[in-house]
C-alpha atoms as a PDB file:
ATOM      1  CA  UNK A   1       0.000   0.000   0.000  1.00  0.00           C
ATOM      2  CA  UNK A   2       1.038   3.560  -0.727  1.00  0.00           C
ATOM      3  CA  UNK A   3      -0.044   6.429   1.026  1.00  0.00           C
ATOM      4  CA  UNK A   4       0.915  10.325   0.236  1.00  0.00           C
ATOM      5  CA  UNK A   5       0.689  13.491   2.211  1.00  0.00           C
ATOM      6  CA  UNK A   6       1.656  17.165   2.387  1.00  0.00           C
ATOM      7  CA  UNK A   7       3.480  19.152   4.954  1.00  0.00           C
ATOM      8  CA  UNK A   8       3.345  22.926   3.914  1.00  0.00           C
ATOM      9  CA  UNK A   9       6.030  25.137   6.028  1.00  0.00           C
ATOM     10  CA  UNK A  10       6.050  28.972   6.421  1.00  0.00           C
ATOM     11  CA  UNK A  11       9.759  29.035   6.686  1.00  0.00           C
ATOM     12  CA  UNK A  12      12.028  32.053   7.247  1.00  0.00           C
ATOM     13  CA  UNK A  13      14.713  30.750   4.890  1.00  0.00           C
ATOM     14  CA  UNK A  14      18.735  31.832   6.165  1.00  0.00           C
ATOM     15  CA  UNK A  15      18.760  28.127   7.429  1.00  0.00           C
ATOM     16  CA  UNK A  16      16.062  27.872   9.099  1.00  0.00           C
ATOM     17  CA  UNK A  17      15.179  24.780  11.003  1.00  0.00           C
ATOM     18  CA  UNK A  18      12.458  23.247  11.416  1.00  0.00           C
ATOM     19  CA  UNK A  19      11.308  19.889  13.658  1.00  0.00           C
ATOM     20  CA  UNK A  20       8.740  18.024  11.324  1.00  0.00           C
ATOM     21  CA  UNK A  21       8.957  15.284  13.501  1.00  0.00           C
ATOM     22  CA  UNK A  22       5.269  15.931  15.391  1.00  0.00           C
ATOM     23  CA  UNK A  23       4.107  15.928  11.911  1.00  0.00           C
ATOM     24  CA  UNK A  24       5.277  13.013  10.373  1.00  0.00           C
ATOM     25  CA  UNK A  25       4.231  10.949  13.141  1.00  0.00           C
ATOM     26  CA  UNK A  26       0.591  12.219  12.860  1.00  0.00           C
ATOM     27  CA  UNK A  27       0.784  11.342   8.890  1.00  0.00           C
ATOM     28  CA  UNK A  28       1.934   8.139   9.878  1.00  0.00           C
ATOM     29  CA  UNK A  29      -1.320   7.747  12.548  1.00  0.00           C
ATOM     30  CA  UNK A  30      -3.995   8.469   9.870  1.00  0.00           C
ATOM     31  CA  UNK A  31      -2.217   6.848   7.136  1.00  0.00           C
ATOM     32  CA  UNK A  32      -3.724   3.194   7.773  1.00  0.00           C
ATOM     33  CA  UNK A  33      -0.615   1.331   7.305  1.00  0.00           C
ATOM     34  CA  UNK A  34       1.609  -0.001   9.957  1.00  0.00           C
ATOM     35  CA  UNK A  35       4.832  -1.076   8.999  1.00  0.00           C
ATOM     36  CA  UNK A  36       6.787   0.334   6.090  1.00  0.00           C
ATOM     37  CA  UNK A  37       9.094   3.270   5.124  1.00  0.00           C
ATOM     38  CA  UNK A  38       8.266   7.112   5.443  1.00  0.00           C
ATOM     39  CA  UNK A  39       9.728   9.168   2.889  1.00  0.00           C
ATOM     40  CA  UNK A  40       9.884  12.673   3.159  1.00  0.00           C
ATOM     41  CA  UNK A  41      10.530  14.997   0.063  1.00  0.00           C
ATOM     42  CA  UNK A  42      11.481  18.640  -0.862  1.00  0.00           C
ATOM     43  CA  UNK A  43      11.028  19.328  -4.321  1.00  0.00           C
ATOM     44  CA  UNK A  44      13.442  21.772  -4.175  1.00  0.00           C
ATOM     45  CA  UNK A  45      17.414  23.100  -4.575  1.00  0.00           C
ATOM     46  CA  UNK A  46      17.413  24.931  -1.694  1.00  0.00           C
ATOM     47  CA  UNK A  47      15.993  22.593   1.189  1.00  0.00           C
ATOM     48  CA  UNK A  48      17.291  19.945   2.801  1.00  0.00           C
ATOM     49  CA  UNK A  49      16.054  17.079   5.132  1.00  0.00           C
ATOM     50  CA  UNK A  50      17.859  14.876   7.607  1.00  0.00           C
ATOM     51  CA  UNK A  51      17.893  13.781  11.612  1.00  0.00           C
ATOM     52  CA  UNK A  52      19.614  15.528  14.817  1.00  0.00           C
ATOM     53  CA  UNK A  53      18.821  16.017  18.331  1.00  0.00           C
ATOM     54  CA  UNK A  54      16.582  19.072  18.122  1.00  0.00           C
ATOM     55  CA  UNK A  55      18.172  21.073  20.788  1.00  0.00           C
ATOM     56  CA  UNK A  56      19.031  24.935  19.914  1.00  0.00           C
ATOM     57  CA  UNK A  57      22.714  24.820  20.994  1.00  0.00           C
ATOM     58  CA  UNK A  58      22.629  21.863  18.579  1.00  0.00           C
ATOM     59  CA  UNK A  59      20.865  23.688  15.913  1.00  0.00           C
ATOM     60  CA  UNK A  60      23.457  26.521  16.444  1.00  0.00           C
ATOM     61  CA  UNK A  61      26.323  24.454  15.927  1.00  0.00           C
ATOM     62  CA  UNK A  62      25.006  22.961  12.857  1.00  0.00           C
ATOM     63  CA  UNK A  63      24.148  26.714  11.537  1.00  0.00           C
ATOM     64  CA  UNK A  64      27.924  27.208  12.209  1.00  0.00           C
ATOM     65  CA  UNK A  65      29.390  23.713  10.896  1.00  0.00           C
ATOM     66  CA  UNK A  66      27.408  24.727   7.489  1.00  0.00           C
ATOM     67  CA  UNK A  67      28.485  28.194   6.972  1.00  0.00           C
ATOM     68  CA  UNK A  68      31.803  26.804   7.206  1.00  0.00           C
ATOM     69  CA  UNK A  69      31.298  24.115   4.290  1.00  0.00           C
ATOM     70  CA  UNK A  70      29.186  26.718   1.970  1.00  0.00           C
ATOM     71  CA  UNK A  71      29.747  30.665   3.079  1.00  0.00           C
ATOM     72  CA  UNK A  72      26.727  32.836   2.727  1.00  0.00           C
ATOM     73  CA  UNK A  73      29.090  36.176   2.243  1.00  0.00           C
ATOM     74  CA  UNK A  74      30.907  34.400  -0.846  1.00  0.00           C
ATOM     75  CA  UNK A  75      30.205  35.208  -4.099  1.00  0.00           C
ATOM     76  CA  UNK A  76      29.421  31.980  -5.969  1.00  0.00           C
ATOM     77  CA  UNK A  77      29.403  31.249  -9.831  1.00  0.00           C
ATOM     78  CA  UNK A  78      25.942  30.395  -9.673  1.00  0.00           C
ATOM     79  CA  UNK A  79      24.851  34.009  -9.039  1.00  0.00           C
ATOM     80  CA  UNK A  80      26.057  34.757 -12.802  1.00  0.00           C
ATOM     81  CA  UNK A  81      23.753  32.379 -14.026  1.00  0.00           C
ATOM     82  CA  UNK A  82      20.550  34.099 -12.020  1.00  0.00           C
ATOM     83  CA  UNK A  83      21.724  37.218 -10.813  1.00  0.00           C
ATOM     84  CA  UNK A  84      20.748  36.047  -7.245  1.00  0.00           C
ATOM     85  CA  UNK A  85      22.797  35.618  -4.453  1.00  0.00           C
ATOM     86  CA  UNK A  86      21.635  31.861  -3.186  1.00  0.00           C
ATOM     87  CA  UNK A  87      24.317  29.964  -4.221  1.00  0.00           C
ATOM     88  CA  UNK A  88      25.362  28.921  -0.614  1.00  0.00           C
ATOM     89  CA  UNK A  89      21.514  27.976  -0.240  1.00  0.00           C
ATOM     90  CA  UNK A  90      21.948  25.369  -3.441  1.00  0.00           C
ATOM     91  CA  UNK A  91      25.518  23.869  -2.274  1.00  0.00           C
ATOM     92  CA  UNK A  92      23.906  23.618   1.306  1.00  0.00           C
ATOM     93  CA  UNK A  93      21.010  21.510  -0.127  1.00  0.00           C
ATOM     94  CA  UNK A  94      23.506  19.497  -2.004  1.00  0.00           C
ATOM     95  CA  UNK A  95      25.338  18.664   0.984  1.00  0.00           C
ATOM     96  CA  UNK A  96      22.524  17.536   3.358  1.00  0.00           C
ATOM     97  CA  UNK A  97      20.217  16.030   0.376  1.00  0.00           C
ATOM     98  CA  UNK A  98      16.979  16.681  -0.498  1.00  0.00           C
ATOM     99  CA  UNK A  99      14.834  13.735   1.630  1.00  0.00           C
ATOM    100  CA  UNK A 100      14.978  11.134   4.012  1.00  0.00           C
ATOM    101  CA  UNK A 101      13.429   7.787   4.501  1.00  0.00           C
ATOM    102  CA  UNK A 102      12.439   6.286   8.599  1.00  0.00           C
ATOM    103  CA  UNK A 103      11.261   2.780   8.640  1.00  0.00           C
ATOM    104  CA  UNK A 104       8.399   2.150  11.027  1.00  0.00           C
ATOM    105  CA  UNK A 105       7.076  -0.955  12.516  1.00  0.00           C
ATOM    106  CA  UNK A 106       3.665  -1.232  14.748  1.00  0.00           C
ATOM    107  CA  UNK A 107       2.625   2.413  13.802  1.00  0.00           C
ATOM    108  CA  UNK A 108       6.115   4.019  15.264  1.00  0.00           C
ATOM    109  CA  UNK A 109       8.444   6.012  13.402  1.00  0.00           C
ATOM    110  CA  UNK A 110      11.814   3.973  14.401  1.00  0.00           C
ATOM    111  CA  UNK A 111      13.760   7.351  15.465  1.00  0.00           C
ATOM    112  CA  UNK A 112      16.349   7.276  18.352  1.00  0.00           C
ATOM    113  CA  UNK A 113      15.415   8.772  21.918  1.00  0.00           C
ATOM    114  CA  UNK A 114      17.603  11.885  20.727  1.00  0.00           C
ATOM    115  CA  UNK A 115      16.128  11.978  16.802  1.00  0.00           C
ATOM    116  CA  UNK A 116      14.050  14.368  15.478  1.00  0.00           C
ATOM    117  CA  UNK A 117      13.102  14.903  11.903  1.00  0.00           C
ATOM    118  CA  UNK A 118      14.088  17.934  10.386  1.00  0.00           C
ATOM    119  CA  UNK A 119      13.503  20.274   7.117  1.00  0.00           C
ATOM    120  CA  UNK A 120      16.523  23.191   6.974  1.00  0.00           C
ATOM    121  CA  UNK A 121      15.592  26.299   4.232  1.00  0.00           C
ATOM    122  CA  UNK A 122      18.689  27.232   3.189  1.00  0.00           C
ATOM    123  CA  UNK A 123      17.358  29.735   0.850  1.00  0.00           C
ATOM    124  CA  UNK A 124      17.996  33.772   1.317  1.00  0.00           C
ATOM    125  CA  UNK A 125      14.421  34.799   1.763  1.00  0.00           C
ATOM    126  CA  UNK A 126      11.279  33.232   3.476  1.00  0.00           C
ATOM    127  CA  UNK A 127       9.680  30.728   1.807  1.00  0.00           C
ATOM    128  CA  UNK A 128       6.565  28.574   1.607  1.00  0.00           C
ATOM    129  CA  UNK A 129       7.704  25.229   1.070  1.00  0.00           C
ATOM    130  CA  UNK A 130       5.102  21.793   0.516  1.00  0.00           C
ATOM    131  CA  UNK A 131       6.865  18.708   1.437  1.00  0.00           C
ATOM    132  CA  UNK A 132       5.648  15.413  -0.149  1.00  0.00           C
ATOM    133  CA  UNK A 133       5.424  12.699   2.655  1.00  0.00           C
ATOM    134  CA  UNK A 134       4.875   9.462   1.170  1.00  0.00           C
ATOM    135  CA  UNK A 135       4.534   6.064   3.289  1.00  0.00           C
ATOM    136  CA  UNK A 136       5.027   2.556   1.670  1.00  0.00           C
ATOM    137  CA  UNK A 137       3.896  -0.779   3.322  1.00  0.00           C
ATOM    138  CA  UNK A 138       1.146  -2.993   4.839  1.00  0.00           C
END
């Protein structure tokens, strides 16, 4: 069985971070299936999804650790191409990939204690963003 659903986000974009987690699990409650694999999407370049302990020193460091990998005050070859100035968003969204997929087993996302779901907006502006959720299994 396949089941889809929609997250929309009001995000504020600069890397913005955002625990989806609450979310997800309620997909996963009215979805009707019990065991399979959640996948969750951004059909995007300049989004990301992964896991960390949503904690905001945490979320700080990780703010940090990328503006370290992709600068936001560098001027990037990609802003020729657009005239924009998101090119750290794009290399960002590169970097942490654009979904994730959580097995679950008796109607529980299989997360660690210290795991949260999360959706980062790496773009330069605020953006409304639709995430595709889509769960797979019996």
């Amino acid at each position: 069985m396949v089941f889809t659903e929609y997250i929309s986000i009001d995000s504020a974009g600069n890397t913005d971070v955002i625990d989806i987690t609450p979310r997800c699990r309620d997909i996963l409650s009215g979805s009707g299936i019990s065991s399979g694999t959640m996948t969750v999407f951004n059909p995007g370049s300049t989004g990301g999804l992964t896991t960390i302990e949503y904690e905001p020193n945490l979320v700080k460091d990780l703010k940090e650790a990328l503006e370290i990998v992709a600068p936001s005050d560098k001027d990037y070859a990609h802003g020729m191409t657009w005239n924009d100035d998101n090119g750290s968003s794009h290399i960002r969204s590169t970097f942490i990939g654009p979904s994730i997929t959580v097995p679950f087993v008796d109607n529980e996302l299989t997360l660690g204690t210290w795991q949260q779901i999360i959706f980062c907006d790496f773009d330069t502006r605020p953006r409304k963003r639709r995430l595709v959720v889509q769960l797979t299994g019996e």
